[in-house]
PDB file of N, CA and C in Angstrom:
ATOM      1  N   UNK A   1     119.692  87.938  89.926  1.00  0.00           N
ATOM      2  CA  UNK A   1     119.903  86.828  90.821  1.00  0.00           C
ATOM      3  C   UNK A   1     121.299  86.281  90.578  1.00  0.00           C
ATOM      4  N   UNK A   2     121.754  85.714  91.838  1.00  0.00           N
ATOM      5  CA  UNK A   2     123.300  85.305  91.589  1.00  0.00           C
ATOM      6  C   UNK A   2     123.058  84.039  91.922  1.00  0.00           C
ATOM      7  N   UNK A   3     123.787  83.451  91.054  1.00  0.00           N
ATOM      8  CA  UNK A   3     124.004  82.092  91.294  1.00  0.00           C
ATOM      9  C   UNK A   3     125.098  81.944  92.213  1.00  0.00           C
ATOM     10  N   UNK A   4     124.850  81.205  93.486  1.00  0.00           N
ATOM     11  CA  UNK A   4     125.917  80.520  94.693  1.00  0.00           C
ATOM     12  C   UNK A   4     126.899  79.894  93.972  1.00  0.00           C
ATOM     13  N   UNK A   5     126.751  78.982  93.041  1.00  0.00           N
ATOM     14  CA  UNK A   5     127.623  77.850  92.455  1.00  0.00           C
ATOM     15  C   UNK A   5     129.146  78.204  91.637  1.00  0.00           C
ATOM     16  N   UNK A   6     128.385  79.764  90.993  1.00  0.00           N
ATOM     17  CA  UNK A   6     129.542  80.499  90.191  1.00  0.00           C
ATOM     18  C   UNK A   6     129.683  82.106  90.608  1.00  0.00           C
ATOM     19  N   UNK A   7     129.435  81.816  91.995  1.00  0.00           N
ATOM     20  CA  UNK A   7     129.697  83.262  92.139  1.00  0.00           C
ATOM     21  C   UNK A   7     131.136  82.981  93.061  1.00  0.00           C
ATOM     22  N   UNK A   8     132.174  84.163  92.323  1.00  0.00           N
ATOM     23  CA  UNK A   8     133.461  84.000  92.896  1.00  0.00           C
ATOM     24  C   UNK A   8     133.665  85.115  93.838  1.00  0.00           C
ATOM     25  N   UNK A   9     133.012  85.961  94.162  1.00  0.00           N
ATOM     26  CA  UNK A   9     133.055  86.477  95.311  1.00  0.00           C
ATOM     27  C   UNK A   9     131.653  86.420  96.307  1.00  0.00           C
ATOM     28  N   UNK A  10     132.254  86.322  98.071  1.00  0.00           N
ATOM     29  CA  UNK A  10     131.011  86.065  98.755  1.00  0.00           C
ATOM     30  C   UNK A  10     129.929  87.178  98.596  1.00  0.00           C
ATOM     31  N   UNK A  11     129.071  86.785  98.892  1.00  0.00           N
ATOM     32  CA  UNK A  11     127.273  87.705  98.710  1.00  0.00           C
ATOM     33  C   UNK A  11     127.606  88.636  99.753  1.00  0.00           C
ATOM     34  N   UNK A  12     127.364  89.548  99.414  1.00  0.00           N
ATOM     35  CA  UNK A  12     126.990  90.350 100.877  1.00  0.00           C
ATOM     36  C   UNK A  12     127.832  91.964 100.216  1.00  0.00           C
ATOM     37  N   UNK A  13     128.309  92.488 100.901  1.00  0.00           N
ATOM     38  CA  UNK A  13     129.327  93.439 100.804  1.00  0.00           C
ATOM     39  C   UNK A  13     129.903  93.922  99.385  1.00  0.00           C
ATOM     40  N   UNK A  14     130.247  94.651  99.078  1.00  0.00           N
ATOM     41  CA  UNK A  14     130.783  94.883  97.801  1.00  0.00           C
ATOM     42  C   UNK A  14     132.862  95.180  98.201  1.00  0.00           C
ATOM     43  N   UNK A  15     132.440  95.943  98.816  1.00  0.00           N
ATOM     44  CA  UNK A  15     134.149  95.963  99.019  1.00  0.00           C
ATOM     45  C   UNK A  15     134.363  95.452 100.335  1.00  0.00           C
ATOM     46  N   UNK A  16     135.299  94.553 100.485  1.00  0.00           N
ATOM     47  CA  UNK A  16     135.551  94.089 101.912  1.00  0.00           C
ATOM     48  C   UNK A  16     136.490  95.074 103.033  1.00  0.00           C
ATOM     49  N   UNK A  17     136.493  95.868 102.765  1.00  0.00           N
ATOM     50  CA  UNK A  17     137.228  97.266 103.883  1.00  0.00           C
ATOM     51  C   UNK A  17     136.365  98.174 103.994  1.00  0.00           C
ATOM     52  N   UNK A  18     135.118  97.928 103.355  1.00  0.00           N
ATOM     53  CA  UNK A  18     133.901  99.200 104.060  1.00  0.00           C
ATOM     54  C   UNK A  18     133.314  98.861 105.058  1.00  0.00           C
ATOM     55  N   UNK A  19     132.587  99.277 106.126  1.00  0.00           N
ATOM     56  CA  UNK A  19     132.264  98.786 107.567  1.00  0.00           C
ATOM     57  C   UNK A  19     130.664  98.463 106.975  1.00  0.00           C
ATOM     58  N   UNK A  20     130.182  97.336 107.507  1.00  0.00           N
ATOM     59  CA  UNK A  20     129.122  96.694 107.646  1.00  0.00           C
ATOM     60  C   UNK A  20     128.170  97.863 108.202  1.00  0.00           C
ATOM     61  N   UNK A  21     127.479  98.900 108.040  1.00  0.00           N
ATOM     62  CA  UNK A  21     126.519  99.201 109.062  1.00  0.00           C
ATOM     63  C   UNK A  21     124.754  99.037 108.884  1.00  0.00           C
ATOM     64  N   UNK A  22     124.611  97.521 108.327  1.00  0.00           N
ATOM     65  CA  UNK A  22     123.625  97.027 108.401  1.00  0.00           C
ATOM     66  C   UNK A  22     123.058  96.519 109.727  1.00  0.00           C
ATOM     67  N   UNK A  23     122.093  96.824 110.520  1.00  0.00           N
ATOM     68  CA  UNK A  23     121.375  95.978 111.376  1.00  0.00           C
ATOM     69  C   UNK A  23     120.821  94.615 111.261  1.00  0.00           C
ATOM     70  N   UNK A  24     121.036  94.022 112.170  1.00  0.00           N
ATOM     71  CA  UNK A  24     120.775  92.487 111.701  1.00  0.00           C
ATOM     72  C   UNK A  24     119.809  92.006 113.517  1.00  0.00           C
ATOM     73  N   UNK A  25     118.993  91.219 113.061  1.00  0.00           N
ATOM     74  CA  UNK A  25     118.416  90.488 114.170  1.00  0.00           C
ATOM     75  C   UNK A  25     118.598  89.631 114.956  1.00  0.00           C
ATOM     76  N   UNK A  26     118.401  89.277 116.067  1.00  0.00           N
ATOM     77  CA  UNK A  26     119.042  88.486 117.238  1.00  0.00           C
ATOM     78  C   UNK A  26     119.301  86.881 116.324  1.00  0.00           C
ATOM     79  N   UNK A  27     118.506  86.863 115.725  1.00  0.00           N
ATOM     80  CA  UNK A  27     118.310  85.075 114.068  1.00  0.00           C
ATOM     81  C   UNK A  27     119.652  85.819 113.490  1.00  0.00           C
ATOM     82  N   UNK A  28     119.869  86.778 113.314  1.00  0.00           N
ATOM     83  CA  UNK A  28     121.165  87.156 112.397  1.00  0.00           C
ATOM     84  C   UNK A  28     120.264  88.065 111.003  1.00  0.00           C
ATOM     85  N   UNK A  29     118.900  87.755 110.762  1.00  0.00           N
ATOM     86  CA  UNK A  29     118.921  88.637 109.235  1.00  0.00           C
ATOM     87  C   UNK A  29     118.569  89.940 109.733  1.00  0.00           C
ATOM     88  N   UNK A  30     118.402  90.531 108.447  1.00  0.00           N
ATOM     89  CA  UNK A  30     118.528  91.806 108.089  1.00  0.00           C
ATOM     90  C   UNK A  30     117.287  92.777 108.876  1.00  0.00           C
ATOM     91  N   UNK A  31     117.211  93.650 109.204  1.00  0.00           N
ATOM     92  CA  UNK A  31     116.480  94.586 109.764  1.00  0.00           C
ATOM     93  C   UNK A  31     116.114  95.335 108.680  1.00  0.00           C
ATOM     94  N   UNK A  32     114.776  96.443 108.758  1.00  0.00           N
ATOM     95  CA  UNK A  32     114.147  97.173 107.696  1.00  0.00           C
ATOM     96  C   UNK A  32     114.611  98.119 108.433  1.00  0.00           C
ATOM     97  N   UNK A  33     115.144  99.408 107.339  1.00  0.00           N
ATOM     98  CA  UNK A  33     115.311 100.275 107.807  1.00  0.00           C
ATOM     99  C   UNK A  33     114.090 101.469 107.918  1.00  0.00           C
ATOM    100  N   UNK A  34     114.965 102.399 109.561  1.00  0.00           N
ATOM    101  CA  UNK A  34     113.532 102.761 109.812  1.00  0.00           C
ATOM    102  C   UNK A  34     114.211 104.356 109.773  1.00  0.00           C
ATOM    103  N   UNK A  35     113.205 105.195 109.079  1.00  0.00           N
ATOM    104  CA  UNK A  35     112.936 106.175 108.726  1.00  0.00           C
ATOM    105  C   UNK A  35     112.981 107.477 109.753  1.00  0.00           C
ATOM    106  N   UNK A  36     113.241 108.463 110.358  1.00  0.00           N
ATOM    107  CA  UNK A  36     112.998 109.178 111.374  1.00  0.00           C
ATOM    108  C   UNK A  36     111.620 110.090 110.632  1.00  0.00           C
ATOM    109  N   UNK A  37     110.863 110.179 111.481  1.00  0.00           N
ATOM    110  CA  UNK A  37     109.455 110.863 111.022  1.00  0.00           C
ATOM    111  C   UNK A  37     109.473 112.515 111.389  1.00  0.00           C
ATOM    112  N   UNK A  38     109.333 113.043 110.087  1.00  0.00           N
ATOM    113  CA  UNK A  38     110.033 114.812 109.890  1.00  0.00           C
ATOM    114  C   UNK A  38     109.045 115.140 110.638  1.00  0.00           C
ATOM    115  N   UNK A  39     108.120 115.158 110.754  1.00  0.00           N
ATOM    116  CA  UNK A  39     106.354 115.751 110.894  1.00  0.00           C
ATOM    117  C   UNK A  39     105.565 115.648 110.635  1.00  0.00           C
ATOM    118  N   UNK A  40     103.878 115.846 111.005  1.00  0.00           N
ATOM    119  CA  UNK A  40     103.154 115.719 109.904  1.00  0.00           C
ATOM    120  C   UNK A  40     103.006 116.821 108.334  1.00  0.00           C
ATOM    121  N   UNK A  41     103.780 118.100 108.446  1.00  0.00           N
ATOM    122  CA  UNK A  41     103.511 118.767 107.534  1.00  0.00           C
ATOM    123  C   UNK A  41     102.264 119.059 107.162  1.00  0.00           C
ATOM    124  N   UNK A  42     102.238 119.902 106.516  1.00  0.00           N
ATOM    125  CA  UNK A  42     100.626 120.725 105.614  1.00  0.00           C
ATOM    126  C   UNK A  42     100.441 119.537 105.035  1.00  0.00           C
ATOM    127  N   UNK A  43      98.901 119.873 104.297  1.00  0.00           N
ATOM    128  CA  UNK A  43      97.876 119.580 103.613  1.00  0.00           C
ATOM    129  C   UNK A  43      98.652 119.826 102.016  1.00  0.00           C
ATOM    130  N   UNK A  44      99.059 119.011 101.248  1.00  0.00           N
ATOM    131  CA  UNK A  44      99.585 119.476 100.245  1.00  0.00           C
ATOM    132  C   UNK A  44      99.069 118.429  99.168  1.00  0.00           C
ATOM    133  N   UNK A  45      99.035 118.781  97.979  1.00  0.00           N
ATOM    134  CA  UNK A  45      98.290 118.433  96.702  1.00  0.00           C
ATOM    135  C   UNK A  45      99.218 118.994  95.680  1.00  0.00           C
ATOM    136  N   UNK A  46      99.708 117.680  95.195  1.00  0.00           N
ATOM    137  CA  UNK A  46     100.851 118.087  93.795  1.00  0.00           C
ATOM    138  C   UNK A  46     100.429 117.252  92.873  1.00  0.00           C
ATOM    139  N   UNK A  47     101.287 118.136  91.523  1.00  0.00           N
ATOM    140  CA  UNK A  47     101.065 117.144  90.318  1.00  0.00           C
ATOM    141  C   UNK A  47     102.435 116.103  90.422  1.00  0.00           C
ATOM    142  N   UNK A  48     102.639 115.092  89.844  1.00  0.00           N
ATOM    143  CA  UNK A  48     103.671 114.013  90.111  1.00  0.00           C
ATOM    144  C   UNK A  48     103.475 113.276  88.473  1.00  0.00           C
ATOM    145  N   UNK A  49     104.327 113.600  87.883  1.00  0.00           N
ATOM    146  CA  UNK A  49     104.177 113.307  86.655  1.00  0.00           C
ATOM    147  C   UNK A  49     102.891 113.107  86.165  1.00  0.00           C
ATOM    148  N   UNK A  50     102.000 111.894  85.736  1.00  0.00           N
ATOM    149  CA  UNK A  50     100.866 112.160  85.266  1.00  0.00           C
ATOM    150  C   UNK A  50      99.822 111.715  85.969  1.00  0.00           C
ATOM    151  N   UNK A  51     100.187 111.318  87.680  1.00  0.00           N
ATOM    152  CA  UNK A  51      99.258 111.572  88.384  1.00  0.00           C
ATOM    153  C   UNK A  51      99.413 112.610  89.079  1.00  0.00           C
ATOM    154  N   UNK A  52      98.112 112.634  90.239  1.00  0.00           N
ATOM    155  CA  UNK A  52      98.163 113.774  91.394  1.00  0.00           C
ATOM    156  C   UNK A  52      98.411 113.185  92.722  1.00  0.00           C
ATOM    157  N   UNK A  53      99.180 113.517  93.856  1.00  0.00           N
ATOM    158  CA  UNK A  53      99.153 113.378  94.824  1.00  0.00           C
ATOM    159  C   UNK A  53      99.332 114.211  96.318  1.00  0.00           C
ATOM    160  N   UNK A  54      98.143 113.831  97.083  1.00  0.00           N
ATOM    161  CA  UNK A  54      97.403 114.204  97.959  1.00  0.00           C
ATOM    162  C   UNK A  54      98.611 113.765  99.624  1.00  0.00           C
ATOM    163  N   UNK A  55      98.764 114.814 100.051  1.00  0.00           N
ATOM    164  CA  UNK A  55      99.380 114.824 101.367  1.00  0.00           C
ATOM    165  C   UNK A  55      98.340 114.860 102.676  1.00  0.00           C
ATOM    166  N   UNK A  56      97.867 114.059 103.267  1.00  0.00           N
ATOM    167  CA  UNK A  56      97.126 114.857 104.408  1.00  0.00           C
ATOM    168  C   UNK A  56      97.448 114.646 105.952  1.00  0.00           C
ATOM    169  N   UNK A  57      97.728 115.413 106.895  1.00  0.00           N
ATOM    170  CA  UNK A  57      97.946 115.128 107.994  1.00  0.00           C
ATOM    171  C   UNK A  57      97.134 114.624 108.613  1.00  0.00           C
ATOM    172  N   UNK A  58      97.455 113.306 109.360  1.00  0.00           N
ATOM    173  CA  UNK A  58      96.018 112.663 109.548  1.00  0.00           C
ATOM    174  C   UNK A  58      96.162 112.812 111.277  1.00  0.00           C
ATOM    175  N   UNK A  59      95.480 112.569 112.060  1.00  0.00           N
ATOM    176  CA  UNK A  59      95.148 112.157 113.560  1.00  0.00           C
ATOM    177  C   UNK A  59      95.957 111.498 114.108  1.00  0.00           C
ATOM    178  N   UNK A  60      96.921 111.752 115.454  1.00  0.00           N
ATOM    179  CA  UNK A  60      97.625 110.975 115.628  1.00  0.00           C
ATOM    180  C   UNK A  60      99.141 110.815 115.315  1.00  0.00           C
ATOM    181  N   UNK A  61      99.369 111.223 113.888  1.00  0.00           N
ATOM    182  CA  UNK A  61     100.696 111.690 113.574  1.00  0.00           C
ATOM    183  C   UNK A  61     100.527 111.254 112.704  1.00  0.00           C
ATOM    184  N   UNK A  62     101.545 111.636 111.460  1.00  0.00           N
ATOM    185  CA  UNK A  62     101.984 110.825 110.041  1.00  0.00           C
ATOM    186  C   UNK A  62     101.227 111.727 108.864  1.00  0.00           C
ATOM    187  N   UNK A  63     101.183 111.209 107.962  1.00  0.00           N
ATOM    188  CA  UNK A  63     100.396 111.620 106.749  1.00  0.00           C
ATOM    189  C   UNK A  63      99.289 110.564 105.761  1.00  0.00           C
ATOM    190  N   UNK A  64      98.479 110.598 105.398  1.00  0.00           N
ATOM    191  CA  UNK A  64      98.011 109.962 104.415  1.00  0.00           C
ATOM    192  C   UNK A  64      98.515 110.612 103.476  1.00  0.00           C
ATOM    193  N   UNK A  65      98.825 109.139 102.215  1.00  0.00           N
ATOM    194  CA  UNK A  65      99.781 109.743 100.671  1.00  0.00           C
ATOM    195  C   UNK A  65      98.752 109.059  99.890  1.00  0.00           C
ATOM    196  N   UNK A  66      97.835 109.709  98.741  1.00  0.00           N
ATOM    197  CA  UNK A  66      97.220 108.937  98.159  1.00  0.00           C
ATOM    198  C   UNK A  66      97.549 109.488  96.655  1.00  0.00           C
ATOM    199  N   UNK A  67      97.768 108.854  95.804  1.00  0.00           N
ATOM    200  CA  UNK A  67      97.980 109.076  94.397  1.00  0.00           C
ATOM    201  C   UNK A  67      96.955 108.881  93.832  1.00  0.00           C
ATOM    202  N   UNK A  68      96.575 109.850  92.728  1.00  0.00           N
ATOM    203  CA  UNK A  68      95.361 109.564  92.141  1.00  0.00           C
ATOM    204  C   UNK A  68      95.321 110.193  90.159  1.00  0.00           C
ATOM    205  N   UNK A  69      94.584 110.043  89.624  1.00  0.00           N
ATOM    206  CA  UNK A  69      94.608 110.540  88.174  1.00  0.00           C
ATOM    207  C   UNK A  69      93.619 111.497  88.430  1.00  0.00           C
ATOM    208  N   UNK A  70      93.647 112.613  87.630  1.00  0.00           N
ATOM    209  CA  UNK A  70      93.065 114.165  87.733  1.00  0.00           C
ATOM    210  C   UNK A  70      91.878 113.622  87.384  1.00  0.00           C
ATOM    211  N   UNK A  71      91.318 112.477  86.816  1.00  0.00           N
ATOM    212  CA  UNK A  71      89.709 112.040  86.847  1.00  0.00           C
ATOM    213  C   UNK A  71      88.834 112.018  88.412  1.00  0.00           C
ATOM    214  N   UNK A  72      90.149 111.257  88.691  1.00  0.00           N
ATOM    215  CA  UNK A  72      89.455 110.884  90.412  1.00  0.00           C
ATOM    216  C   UNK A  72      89.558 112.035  91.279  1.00  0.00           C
ATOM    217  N   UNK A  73      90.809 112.903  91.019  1.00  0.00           N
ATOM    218  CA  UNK A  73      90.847 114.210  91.511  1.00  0.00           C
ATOM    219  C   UNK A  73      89.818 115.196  91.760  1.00  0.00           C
ATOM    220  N   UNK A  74      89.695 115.031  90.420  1.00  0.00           N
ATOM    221  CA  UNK A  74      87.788 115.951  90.041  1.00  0.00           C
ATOM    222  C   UNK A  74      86.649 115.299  90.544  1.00  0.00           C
ATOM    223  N   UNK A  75      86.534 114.455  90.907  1.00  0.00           N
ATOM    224  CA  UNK A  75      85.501 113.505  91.574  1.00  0.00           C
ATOM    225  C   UNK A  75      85.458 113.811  92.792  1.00  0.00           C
ATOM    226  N   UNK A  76      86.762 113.499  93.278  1.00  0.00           N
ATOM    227  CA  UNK A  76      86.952 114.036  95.083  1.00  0.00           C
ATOM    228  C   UNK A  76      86.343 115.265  95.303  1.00  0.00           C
ATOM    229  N   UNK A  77      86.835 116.249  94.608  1.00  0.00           N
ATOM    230  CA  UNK A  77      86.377 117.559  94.593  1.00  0.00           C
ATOM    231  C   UNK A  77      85.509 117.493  95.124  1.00  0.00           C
ATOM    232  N   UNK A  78      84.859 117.027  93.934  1.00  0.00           N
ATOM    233  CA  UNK A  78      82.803 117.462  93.568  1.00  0.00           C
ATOM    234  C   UNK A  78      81.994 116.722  95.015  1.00  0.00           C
ATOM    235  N   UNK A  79      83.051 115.297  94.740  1.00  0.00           N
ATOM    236  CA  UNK A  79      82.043 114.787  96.323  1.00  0.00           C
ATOM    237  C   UNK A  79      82.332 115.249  97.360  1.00  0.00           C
ATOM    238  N   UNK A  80      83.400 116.314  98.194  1.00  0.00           N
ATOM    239  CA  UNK A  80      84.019 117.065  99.156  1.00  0.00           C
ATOM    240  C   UNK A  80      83.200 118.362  99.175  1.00  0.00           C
ATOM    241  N   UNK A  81      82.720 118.965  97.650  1.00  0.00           N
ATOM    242  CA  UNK A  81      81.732 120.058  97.950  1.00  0.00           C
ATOM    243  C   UNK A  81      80.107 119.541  98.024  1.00  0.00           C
ATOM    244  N   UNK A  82      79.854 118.783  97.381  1.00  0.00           N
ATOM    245  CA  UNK A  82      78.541 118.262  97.934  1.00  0.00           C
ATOM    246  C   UNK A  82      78.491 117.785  99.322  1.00  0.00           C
ATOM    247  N   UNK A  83      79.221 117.401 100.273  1.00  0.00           N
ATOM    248  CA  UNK A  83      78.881 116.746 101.327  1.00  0.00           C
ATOM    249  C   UNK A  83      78.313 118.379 102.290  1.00  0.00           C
ATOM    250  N   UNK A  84      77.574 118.100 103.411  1.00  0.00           N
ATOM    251  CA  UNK A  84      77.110 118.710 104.040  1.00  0.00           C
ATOM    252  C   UNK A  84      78.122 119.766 105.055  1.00  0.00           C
ATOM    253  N   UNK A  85      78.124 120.654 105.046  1.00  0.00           N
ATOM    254  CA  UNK A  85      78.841 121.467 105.952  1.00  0.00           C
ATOM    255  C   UNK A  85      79.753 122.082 105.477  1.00  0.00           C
ATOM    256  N   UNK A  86      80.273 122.012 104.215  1.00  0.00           N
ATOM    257  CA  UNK A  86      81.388 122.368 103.275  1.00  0.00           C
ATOM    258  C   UNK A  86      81.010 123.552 102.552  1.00  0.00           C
ATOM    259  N   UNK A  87      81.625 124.818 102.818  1.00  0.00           N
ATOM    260  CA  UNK A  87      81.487 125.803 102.058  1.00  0.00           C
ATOM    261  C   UNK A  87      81.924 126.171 101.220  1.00  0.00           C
TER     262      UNK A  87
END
């Protein structure tokens, strides 16, 4: 956090000759930046340091991202082969 009172240069910018290309709102603040969406991609399941995480293309577009520990991993499993219709 910067203090206003002793800060000797203004907030914002770091060098004053680089071009601003922040979006800002019709109020003037800041806009979230928005992402271009690659695809939904495969079904993918990785390890991620010492959890696991689950990619799934869901309905509609996008992905569900769910992170999980190889406990809950093994759980999913077991309840994904017990459910009915699953071979």
């Amino acid at each position: 956090m910067v203090c206003t009172e002793c800060a000797t240069e203004p907030l914002g910018r770091a060098r004053p000759y680089e071009k601003d290309s922040r979006q800002v709102t019709e109020e003037g603040l800041p806009m979230a930046a928005m992402k271009p969406r690659t695809g939904d991609g495969p079904l993918e399941v990785t390890k991620e340091g010492r959890g696991i995480v689950l990619r799934m293309p869901i309905e509609g577009g996008g992905r569900l991202v769910v992170e999980m520990t190889p406990a809950e991993a093994s759980a999913l499993g077991k309840a994904i082969q017990g459910c009915p219709g699953v071979s």
